[in-house]
Structures are given as C-alpha cells and as structure tokens.
PDB file of N, CA and C in Angstrom:
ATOM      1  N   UNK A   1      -1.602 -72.717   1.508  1.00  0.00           N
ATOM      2  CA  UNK A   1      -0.827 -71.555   1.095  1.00  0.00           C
ATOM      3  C   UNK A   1      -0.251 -70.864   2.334  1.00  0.00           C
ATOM      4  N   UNK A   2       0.948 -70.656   2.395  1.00  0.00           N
ATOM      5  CA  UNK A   2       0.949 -69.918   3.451  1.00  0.00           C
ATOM      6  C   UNK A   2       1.339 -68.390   3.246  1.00  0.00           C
ATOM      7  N   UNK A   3       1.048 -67.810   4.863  1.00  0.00           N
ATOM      8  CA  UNK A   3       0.571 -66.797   4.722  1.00  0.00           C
ATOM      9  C   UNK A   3       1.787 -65.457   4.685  1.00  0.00           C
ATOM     10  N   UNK A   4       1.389 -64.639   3.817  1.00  0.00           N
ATOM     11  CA  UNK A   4       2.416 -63.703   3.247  1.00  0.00           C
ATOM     12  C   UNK A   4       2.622 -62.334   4.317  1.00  0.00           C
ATOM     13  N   UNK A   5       4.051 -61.861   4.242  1.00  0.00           N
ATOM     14  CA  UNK A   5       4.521 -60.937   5.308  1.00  0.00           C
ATOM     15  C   UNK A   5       4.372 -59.519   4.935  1.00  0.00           C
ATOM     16  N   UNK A   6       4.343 -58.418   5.661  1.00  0.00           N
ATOM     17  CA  UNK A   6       3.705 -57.267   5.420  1.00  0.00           C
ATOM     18  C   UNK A   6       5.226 -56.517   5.751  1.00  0.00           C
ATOM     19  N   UNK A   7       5.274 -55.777   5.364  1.00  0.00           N
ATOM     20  CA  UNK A   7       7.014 -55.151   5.045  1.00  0.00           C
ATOM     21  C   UNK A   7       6.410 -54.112   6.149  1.00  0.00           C
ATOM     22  N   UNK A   8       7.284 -54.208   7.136  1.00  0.00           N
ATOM     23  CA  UNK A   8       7.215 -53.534   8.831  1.00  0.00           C
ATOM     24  C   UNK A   8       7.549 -51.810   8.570  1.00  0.00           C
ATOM     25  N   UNK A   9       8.392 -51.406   7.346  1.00  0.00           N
ATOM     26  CA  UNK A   9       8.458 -50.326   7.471  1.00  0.00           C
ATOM     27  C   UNK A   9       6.932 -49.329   6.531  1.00  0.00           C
ATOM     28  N   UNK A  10       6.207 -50.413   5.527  1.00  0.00           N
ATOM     29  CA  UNK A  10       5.392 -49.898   4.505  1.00  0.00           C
ATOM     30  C   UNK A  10       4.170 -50.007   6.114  1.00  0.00           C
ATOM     31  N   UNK A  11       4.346 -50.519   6.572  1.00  0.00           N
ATOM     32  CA  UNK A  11       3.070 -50.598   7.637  1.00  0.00           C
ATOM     33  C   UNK A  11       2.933 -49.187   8.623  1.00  0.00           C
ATOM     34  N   UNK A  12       4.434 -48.803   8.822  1.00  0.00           N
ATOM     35  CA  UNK A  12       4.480 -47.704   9.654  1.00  0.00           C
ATOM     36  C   UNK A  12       3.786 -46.351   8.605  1.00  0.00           C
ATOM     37  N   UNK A  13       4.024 -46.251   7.668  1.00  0.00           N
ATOM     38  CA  UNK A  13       3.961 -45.019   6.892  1.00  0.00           C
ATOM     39  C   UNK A  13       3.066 -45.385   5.793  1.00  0.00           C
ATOM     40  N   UNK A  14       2.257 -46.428   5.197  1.00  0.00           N
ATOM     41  CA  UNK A  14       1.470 -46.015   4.811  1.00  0.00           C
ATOM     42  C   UNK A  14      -0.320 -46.644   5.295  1.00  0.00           C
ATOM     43  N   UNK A  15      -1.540 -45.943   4.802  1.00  0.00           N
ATOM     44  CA  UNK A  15      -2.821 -46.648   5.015  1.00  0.00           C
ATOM     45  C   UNK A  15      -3.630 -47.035   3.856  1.00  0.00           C
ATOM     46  N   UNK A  16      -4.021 -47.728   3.659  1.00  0.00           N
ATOM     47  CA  UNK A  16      -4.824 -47.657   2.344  1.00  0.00           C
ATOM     48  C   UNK A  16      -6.656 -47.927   3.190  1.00  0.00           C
ATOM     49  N   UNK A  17      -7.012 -46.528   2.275  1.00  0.00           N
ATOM     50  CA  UNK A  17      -8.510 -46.346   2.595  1.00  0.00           C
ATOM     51  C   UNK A  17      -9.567 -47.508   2.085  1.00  0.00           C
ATOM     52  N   UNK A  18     -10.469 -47.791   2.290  1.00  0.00           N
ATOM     53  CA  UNK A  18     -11.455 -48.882   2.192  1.00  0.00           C
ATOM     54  C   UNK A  18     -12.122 -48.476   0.519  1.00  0.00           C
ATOM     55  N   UNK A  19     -12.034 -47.435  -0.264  1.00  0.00           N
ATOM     56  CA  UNK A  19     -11.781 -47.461  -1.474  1.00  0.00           C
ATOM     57  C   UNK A  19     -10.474 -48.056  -2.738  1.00  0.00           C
ATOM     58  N   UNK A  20      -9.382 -48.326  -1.636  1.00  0.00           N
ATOM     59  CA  UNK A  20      -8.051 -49.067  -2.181  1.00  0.00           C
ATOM     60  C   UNK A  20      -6.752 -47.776  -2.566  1.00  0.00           C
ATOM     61  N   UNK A  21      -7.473 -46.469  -2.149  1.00  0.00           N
ATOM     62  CA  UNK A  21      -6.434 -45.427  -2.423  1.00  0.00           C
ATOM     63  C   UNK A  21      -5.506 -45.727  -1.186  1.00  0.00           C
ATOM     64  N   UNK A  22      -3.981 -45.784  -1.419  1.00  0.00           N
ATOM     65  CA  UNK A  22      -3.144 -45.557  -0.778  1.00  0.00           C
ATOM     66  C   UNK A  22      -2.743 -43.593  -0.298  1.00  0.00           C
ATOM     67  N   UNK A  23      -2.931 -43.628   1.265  1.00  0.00           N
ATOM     68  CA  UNK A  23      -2.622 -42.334   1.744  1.00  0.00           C
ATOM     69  C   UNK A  23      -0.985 -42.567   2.131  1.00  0.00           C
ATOM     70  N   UNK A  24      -0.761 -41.258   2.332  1.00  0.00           N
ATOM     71  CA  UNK A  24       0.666 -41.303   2.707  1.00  0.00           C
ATOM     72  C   UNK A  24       0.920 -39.652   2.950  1.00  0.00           C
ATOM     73  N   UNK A  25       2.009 -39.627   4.248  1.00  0.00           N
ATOM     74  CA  UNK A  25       2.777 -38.389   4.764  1.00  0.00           C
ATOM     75  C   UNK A  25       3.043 -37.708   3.661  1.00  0.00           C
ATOM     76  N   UNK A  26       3.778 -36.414   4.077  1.00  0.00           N
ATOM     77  CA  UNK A  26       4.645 -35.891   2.904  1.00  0.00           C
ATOM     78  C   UNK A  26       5.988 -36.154   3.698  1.00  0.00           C
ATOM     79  N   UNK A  27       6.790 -36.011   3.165  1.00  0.00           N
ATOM     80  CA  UNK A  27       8.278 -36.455   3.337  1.00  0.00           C
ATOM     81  C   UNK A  27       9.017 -35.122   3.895  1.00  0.00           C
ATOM     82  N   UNK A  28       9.829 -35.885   4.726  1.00  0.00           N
ATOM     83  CA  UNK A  28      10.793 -34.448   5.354  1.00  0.00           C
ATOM     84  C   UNK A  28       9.973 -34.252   6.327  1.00  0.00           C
ATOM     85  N   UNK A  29       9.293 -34.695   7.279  1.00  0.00           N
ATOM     86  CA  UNK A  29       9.031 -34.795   8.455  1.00  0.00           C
ATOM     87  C   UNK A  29       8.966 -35.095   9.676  1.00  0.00           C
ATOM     88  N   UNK A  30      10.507 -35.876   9.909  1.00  0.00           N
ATOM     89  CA  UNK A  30      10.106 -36.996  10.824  1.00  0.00           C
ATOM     90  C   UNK A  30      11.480 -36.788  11.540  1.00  0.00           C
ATOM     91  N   UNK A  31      12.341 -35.875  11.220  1.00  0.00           N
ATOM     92  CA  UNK A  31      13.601 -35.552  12.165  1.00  0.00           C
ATOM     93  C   UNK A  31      13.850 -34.528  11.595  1.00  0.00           C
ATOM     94  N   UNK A  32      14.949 -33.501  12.350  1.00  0.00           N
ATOM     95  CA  UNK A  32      15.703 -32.366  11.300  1.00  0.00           C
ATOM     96  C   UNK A  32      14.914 -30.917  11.017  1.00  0.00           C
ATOM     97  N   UNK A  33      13.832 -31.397  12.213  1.00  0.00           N
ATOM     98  CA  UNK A  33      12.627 -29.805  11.253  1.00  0.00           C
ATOM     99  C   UNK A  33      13.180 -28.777  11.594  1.00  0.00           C
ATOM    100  N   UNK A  34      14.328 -28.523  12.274  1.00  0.00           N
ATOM    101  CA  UNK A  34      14.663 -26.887  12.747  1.00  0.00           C
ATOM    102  C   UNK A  34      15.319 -26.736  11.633  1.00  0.00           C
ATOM    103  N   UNK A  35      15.705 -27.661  10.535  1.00  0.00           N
ATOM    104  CA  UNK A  35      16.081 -26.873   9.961  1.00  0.00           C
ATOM    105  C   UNK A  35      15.374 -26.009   8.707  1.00  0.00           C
ATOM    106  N   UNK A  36      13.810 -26.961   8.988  1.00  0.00           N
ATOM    107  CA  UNK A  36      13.039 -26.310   7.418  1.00  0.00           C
ATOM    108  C   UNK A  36      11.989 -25.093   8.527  1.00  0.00           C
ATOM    109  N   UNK A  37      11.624 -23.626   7.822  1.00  0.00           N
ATOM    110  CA  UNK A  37      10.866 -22.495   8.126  1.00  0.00           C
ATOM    111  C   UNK A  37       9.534 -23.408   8.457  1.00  0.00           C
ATOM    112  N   UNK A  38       8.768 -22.411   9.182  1.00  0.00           N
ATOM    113  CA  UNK A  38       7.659 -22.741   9.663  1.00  0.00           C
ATOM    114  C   UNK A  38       6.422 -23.348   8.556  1.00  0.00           C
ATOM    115  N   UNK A  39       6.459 -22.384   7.098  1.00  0.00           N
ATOM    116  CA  UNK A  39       5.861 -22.215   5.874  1.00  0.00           C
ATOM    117  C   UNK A  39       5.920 -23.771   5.815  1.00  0.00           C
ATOM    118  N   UNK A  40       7.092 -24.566   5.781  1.00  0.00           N
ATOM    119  CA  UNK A  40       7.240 -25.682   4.950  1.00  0.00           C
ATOM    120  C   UNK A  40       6.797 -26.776   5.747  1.00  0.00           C
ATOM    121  N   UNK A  41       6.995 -26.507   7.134  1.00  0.00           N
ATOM    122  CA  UNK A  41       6.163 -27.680   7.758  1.00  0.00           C
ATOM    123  C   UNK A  41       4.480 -27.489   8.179  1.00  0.00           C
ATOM    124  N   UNK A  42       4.330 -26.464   7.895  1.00  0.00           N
ATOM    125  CA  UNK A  42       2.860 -26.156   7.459  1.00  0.00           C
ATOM    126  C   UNK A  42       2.423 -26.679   6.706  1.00  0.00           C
ATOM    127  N   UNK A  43       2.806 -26.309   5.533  1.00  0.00           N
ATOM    128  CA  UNK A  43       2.244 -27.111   4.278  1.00  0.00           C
ATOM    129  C   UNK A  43       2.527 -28.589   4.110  1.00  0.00           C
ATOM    130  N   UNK A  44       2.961 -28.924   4.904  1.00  0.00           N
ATOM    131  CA  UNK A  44       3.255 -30.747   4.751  1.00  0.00           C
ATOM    132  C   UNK A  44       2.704 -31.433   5.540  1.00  0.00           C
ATOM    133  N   UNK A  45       1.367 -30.961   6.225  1.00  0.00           N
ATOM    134  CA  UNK A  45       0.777 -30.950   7.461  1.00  0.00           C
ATOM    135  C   UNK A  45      -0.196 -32.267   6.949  1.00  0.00           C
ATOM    136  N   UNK A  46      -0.357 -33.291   7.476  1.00  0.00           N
ATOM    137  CA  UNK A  46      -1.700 -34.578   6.882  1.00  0.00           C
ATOM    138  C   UNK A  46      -0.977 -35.018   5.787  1.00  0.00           C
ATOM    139  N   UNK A  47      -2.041 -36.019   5.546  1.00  0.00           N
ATOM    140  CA  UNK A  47      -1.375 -37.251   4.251  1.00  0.00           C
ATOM    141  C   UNK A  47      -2.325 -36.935   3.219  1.00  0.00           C
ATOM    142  N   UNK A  48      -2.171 -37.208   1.927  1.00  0.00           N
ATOM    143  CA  UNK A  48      -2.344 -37.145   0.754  1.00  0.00           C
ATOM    144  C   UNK A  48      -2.343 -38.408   0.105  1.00  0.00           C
ATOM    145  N   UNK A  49      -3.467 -38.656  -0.807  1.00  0.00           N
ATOM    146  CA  UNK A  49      -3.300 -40.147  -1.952  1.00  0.00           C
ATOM    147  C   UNK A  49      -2.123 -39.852  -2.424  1.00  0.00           C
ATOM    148  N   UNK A  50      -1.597 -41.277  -2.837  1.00  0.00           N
ATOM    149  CA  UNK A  50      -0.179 -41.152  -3.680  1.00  0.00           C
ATOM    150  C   UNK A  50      -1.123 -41.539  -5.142  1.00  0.00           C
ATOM    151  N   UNK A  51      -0.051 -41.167  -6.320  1.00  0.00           N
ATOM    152  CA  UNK A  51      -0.075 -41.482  -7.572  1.00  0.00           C
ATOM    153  C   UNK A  51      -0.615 -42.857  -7.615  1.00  0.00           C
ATOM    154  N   UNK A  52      -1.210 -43.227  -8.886  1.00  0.00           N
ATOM    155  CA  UNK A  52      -1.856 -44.705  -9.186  1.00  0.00           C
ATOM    156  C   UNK A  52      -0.141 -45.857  -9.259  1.00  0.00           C
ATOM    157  N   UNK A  53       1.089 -45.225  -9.932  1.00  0.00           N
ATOM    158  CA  UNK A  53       1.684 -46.117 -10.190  1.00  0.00           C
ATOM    159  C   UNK A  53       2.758 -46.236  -9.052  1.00  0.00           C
ATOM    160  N   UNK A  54       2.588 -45.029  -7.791  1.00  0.00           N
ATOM    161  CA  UNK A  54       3.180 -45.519  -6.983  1.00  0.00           C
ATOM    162  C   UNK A  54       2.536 -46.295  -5.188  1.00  0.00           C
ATOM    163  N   UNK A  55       1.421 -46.415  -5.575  1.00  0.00           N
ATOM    164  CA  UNK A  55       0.224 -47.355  -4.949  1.00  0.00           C
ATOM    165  C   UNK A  55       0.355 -48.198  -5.327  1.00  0.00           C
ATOM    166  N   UNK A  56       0.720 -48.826  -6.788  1.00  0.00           N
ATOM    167  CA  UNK A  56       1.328 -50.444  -7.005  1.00  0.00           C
ATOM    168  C   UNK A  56       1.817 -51.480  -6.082  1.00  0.00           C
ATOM    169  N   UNK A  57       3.003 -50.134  -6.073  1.00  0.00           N
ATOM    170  CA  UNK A  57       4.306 -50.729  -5.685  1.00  0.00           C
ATOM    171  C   UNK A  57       3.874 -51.250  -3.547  1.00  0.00           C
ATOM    172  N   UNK A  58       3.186 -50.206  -3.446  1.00  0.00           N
ATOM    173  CA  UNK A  58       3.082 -50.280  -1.975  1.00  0.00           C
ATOM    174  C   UNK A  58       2.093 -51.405  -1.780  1.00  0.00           C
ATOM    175  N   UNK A  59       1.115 -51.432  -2.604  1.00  0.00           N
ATOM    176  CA  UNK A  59      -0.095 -51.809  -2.486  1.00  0.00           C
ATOM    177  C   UNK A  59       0.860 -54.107  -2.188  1.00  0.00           C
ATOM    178  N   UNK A  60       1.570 -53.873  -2.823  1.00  0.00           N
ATOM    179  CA  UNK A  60       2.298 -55.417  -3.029  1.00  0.00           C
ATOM    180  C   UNK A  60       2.980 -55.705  -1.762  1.00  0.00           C
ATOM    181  N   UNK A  61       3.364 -54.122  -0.822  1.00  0.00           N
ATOM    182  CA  UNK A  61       4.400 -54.632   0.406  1.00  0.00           C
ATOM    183  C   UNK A  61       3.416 -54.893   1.720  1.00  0.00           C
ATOM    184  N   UNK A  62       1.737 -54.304   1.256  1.00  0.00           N
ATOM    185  CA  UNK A  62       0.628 -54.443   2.428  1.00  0.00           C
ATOM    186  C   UNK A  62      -0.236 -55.481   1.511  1.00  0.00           C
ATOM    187  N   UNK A  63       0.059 -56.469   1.637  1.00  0.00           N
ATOM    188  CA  UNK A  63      -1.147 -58.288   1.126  1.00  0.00           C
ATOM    189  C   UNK A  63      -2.150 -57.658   1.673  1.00  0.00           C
ATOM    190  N   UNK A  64      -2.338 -57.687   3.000  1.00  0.00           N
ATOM    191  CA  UNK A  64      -3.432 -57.566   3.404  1.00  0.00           C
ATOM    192  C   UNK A  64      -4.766 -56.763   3.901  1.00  0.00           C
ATOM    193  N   UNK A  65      -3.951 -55.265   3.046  1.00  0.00           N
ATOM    194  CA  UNK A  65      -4.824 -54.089   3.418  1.00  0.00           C
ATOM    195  C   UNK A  65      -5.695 -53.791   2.352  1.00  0.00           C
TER     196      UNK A  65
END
C-alpha cells in the first residue's frame, strides 16, 4: 500500500489531541490585526476543539495523526 500524503496546509493549523479531538486557532489572526480592537484579539487568544462534523473533514487531510 502506499503511503498517503498529509495536506501541508491542514498540518500547519491544525493538532489532533491523543483523545482524537481536533484543536484549532480561531480565525482572523494571522495578518491584518491593526485592524481588529484589542477586545477581539483577546478573545481569540489559544485553540479550541472544532465541531464533530468539522473534525471529519480534517481528520481525512491528517492519515496520520
């Protein structure tokens, strides 16, 4: 069988914990922050589990996590 490829951008941004929950950023963080108030990049501070049906989808672009 050979061996299956891990999608280079799902690798940068997401982890999946040794329980199988997929973590992930919050969005709107990663260029552009002068333009959002201090409040909003506060609160978007660390990663969070995603939803069960959108851990699917990711869970298929990381084979091997």
């Amino acid at each position: 069988m050979p061996k299956l490829k891990t999608k280079s951008g799902a690798k940068k941004r997401f982890k999946v914990t040794g329980t199988g929950k997929v973590m992930a950023a919050a969005a709107g963080k990663r260029h552009r922050l002068i333009s959002h108030n201090g409040k909003y990049i506060r609160q978007n501070r660390g990663t969070s589990a995603m939803c069960a049906q959108d851990a699917r989808t990711v869970k298929k672009f990381l084979p091997y996590a």
